[in-house]
Each structure stands twice: as C-alpha cells, then as structure tokens.
C-alpha atoms as a PDB file:
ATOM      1  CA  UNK A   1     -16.215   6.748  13.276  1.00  0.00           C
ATOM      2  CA  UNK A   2     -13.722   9.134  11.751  1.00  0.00           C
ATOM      3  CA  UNK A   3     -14.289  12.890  10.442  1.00  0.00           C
ATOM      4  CA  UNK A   4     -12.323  13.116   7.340  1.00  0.00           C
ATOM      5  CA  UNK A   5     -10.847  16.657   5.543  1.00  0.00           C
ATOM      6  CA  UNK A   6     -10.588  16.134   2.346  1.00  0.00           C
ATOM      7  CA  UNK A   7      -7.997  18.729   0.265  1.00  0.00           C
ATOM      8  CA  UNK A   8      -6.537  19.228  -3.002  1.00  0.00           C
ATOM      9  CA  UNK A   9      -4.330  21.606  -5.267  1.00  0.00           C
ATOM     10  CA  UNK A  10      -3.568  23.685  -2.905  1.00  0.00           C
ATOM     11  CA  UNK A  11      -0.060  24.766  -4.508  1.00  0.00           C
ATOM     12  CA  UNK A  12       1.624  25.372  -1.860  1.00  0.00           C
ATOM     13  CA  UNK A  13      -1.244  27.649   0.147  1.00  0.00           C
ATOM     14  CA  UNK A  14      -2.073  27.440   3.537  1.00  0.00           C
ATOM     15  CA  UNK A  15      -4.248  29.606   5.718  1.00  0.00           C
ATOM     16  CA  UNK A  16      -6.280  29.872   9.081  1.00  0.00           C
ATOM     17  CA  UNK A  17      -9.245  28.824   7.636  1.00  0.00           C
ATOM     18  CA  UNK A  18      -7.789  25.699   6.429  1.00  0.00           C
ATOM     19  CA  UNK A  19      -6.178  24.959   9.799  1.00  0.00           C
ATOM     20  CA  UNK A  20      -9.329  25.281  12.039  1.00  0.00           C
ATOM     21  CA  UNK A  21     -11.069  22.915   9.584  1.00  0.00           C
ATOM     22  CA  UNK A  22      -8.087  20.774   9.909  1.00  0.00           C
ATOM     23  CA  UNK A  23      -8.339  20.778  13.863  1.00  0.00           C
ATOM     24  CA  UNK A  24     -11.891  19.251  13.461  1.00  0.00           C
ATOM     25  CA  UNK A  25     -10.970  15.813  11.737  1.00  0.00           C
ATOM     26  CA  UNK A  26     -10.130  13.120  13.038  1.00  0.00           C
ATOM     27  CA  UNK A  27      -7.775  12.467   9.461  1.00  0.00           C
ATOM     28  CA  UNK A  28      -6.733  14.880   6.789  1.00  0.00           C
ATOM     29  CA  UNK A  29      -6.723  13.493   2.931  1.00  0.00           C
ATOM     30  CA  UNK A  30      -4.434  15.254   0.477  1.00  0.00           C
ATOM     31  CA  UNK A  31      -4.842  14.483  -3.223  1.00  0.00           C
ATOM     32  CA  UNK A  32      -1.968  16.232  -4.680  1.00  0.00           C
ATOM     33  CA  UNK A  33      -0.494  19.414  -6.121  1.00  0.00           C
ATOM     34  CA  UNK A  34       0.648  20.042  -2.086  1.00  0.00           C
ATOM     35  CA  UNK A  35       2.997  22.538  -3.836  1.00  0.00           C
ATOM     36  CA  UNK A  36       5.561  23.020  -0.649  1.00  0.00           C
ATOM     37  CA  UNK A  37       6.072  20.747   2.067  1.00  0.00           C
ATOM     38  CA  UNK A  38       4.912  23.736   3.982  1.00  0.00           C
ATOM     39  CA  UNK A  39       1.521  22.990   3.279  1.00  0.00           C
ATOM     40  CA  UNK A  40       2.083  19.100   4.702  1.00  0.00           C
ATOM     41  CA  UNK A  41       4.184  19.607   7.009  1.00  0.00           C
ATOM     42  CA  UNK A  42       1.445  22.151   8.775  1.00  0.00           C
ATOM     43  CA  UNK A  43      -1.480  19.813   8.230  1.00  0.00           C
ATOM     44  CA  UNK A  44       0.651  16.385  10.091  1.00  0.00           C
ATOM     45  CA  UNK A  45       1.297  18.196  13.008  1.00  0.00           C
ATOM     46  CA  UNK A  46      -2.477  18.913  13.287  1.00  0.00           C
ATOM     47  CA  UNK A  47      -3.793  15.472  12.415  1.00  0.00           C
ATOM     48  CA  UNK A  48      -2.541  12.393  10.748  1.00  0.00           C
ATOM     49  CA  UNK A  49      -2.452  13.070   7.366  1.00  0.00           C
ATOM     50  CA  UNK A  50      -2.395  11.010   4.387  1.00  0.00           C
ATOM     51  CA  UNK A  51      -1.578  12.572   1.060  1.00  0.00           C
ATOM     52  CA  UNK A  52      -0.443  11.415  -2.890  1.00  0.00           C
ATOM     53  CA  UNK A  53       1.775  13.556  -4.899  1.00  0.00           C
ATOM     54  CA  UNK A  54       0.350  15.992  -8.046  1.00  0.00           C
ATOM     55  CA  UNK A  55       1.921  16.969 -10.978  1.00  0.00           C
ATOM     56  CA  UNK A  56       2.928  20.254 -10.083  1.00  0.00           C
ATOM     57  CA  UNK A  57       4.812  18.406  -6.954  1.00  0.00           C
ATOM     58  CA  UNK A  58       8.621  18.500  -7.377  1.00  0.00           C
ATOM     59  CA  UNK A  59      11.248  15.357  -6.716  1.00  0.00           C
ATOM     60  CA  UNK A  60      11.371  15.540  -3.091  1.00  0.00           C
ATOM     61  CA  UNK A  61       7.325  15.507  -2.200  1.00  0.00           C
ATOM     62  CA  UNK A  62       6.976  12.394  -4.911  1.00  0.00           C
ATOM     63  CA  UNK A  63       9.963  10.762  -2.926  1.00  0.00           C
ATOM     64  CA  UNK A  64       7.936  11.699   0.267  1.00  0.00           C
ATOM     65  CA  UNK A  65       4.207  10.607  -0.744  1.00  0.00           C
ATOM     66  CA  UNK A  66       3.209   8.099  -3.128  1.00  0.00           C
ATOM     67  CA  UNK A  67       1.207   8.264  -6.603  1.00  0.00           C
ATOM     68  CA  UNK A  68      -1.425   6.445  -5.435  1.00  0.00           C
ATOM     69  CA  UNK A  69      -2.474   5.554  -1.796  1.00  0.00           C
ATOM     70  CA  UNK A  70      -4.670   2.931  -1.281  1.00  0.00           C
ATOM     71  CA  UNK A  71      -6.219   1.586   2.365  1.00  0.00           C
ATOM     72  CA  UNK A  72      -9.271   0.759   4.521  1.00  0.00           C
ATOM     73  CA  UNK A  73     -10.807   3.317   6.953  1.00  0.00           C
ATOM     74  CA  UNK A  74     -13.940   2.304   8.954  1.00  0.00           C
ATOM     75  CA  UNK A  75     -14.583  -0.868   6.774  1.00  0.00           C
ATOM     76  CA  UNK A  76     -14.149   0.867   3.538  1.00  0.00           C
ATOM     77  CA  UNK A  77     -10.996   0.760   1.090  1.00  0.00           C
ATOM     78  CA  UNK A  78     -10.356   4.182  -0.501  1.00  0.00           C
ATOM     79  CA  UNK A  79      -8.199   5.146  -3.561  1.00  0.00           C
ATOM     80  CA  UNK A  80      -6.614   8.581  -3.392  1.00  0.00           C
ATOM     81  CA  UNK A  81      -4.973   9.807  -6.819  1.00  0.00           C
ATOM     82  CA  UNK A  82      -4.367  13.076  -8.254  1.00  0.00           C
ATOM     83  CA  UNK A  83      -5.359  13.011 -11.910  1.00  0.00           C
ATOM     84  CA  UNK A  84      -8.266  10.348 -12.168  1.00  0.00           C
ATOM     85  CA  UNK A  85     -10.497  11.784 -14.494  1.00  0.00           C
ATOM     86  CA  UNK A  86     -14.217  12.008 -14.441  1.00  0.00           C
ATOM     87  CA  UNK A  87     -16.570   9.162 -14.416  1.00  0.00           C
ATOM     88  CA  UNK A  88     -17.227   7.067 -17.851  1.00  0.00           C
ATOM     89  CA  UNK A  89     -13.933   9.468 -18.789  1.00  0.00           C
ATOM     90  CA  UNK A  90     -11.160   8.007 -16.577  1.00  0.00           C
ATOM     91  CA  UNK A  91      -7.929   6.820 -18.074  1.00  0.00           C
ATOM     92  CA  UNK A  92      -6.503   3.566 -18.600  1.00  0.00           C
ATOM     93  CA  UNK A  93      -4.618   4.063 -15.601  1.00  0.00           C
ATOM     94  CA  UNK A  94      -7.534   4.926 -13.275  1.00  0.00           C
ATOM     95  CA  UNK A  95      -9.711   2.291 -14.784  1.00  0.00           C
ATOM     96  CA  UNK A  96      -7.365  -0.675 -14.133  1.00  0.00           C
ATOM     97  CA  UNK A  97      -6.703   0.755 -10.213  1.00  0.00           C
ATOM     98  CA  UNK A  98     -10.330   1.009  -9.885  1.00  0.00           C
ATOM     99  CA  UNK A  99     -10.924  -2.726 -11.008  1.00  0.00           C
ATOM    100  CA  UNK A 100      -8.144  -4.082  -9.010  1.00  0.00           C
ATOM    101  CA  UNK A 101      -8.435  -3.128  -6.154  1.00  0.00           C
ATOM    102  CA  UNK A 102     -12.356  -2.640  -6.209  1.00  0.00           C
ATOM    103  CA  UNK A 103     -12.114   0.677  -3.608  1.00  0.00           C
ATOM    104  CA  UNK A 104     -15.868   1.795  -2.064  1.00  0.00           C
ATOM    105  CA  UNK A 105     -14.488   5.529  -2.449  1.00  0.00           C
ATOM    106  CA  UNK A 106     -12.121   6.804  -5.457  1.00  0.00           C
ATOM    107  CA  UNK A 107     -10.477  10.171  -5.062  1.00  0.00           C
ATOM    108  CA  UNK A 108      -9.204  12.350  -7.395  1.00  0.00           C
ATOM    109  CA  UNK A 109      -8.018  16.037  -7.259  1.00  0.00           C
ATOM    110  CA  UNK A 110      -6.390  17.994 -10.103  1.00  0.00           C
ATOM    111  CA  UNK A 111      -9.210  19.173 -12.443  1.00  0.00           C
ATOM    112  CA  UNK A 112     -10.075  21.657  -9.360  1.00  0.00           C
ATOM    113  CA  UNK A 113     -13.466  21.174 -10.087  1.00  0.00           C
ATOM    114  CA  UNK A 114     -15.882  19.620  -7.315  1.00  0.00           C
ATOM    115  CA  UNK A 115     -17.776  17.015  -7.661  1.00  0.00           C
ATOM    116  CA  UNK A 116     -19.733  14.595  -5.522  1.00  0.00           C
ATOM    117  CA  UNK A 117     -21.145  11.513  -6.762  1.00  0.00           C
ATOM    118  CA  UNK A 118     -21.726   7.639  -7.220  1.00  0.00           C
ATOM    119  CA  UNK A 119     -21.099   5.768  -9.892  1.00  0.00           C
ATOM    120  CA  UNK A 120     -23.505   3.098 -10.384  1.00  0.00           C
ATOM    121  CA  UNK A 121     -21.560   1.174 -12.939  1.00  0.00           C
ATOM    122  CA  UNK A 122     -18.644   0.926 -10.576  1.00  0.00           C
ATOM    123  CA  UNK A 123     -20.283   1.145  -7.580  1.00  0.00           C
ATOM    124  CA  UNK A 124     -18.106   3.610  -5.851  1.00  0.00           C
ATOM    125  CA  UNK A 125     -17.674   7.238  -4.687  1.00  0.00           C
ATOM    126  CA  UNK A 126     -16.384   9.166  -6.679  1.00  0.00           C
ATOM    127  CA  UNK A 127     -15.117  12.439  -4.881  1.00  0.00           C
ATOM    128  CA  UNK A 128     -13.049  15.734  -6.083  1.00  0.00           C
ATOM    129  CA  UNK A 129     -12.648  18.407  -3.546  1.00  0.00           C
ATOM    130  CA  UNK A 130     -11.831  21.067  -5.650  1.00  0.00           C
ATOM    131  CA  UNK A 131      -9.246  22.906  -4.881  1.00  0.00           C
ATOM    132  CA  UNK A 132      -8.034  24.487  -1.658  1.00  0.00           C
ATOM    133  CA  UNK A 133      -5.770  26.631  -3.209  1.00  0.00           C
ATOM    134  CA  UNK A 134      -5.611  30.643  -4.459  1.00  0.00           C
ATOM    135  CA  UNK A 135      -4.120  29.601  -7.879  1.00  0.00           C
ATOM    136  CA  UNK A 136      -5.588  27.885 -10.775  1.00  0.00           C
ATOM    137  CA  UNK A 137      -8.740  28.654 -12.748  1.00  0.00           C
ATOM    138  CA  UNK A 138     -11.009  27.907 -10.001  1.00  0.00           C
ATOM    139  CA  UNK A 139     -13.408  30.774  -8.807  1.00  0.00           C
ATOM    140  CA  UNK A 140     -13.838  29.524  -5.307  1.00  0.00           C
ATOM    141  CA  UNK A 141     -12.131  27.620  -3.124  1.00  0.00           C
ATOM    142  CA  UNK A 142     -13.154  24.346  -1.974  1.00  0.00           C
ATOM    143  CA  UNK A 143     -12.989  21.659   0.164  1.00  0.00           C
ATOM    144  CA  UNK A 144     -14.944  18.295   1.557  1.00  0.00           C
ATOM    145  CA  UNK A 145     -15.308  16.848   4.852  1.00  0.00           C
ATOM    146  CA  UNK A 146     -17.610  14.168   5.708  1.00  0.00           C
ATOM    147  CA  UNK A 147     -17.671  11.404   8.452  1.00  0.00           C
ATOM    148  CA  UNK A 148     -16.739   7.272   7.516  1.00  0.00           C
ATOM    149  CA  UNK A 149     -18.886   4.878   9.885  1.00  0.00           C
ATOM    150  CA  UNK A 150     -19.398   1.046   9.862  1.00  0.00           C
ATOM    151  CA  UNK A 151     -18.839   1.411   5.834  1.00  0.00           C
ATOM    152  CA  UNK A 152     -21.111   4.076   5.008  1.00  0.00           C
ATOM    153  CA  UNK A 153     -20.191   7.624   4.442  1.00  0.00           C
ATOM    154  CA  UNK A 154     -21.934  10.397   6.373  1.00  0.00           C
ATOM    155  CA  UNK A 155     -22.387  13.987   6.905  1.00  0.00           C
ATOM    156  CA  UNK A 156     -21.024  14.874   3.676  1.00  0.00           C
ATOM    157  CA  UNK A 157     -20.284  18.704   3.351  1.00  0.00           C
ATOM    158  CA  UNK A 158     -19.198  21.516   1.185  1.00  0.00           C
ATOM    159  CA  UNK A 159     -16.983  23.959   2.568  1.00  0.00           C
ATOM    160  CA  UNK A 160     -16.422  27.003   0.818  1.00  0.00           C
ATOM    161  CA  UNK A 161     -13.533  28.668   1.765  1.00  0.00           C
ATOM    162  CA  UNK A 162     -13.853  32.141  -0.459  1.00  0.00           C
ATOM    163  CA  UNK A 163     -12.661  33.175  -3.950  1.00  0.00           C
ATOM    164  CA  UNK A 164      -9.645  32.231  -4.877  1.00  0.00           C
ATOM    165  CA  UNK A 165      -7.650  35.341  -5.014  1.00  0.00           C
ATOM    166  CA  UNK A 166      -8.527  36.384  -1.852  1.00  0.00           C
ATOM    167  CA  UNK A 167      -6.124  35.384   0.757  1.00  0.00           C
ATOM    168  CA  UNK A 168      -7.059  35.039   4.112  1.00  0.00           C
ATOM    169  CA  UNK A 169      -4.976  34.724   7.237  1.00  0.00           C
END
C-alpha cells in the first residue's frame, strides 16, 4: 500500500500546512507549475517525490522533471501531465498518451480546478488536485491524497488548505 499527496500549481508556494501533509505519504505527486525549485526541493527531502514540469516552469525545472511521467505504483500505471484537459475535452496530445499507454489513473493539474472522477469511456481516473498554490484564480486551495492498494484506489480525500490569499506559515 502507498499513501499518495497529490499537488499542483503551486507557483512557487510552500507552507507548513503543506509539509505536515507531506510527512504523511508514503509518495508526493507534483503535476506542474512547481514555480521554484524551492517548492521541490522541500517536498524530496520529505518523501520521494515525483513531479512533471508546467508551463509557468522555467528552463532549468523542464531540464530537471519531465513533460510527462508515466509508471506503475501498486499494480496500477499512472500518467502525470500538467495541461490534460477535461474529460471528452482533452487534446490531441492527451488523447494519444491516454491510448498508448492505457494508464488506470490520468493526472492533470493546470486548470486549478478540482475534480475527481472516472471516465467510463476510457476507463480511467481522471484526477486534478487543484491547486496548492496562493496565486491564480482559484478561491481555495486544494489538494488530494488517497491510498493505491493491490490496483484499486482508496481513501480518497479532499484537503482544503484555506483561501488562496491567505498565507499560512
């Protein structure tokens, strides 16, 4: 079993709150717009930490993490990206990852809107975190976390971590 924390757009932000969540996983996921290497660097020395680069993310982050990150975890393959769309609205790009490589969960950050859901047609998971971050258009900050057993996802959760122009410590 592993307890994943799942982040995204958080534009170079880091706080406490994100950090004690961080402690709990047994993995962090970061899909993009990291911002500073600040942000990374703080989350690897916590947990292993996988990330893909956004498109606010300067040369040196998209030399450091790839576009696209692709791998299995507890019998599952998962897809991270940063811009992947919305289901029945994902781009040409998306859509021909997705049918190569057949993942169980794709995950996309960017619009920092969250959403939660499976897409029959596809059959996968499709998961947005939000965004972690205290800039964007977002009016609270989000993240996931949720548990990967065997090949099924469990213990799926919300966690708010306040509005977004409130920083915390």
């Amino acid at each position: 079993m592993k307890k994943i924390l799942l982040l995204s757009d958080t534009h170079g932000h880091i706080d406490e709150r994100i950090i004690a969540y961080a402690k709990e996983a047994d993995e962090i996921w970061h899909v993009g717009d990291v911002g500073h290497f600040s942000v990374t660097d703080k989350l690897a020395e916590i947990k292993p930490l996988r990330a893909v680069y956004g498109n606010i993310d300067g040369q040196e982050i998209r030399i450091s993490f790839p576009e696209n990150n692709i791998f299995k975890c507890e019998k599952m393959k998962v897809l991270l990206t940063h811009i992947g769309g919305s289901p029945g609205k994902y781009s040409h790009r998306v859509r021909e990852l997705i049918d190569l490589h057949s993942p169980d969960i794709f995950i996309c950050g960017h619009s920092h809107i969250l959403k939660v859901m499976y897409v029959k047609n596809r059959k996968i998971m499709h998961l947005n975190p939000g965004a972690a971050g205290i800039q964007g258009f977002h009016e609270i900050r989000t993240m996931l976390r949720f548990q990967i057993e065997n090949g099924t996802l469990q213990e799926m959760e919300v966690i708010e971590l306040g509005k977004r122009g409130q920083k915390l410590a």
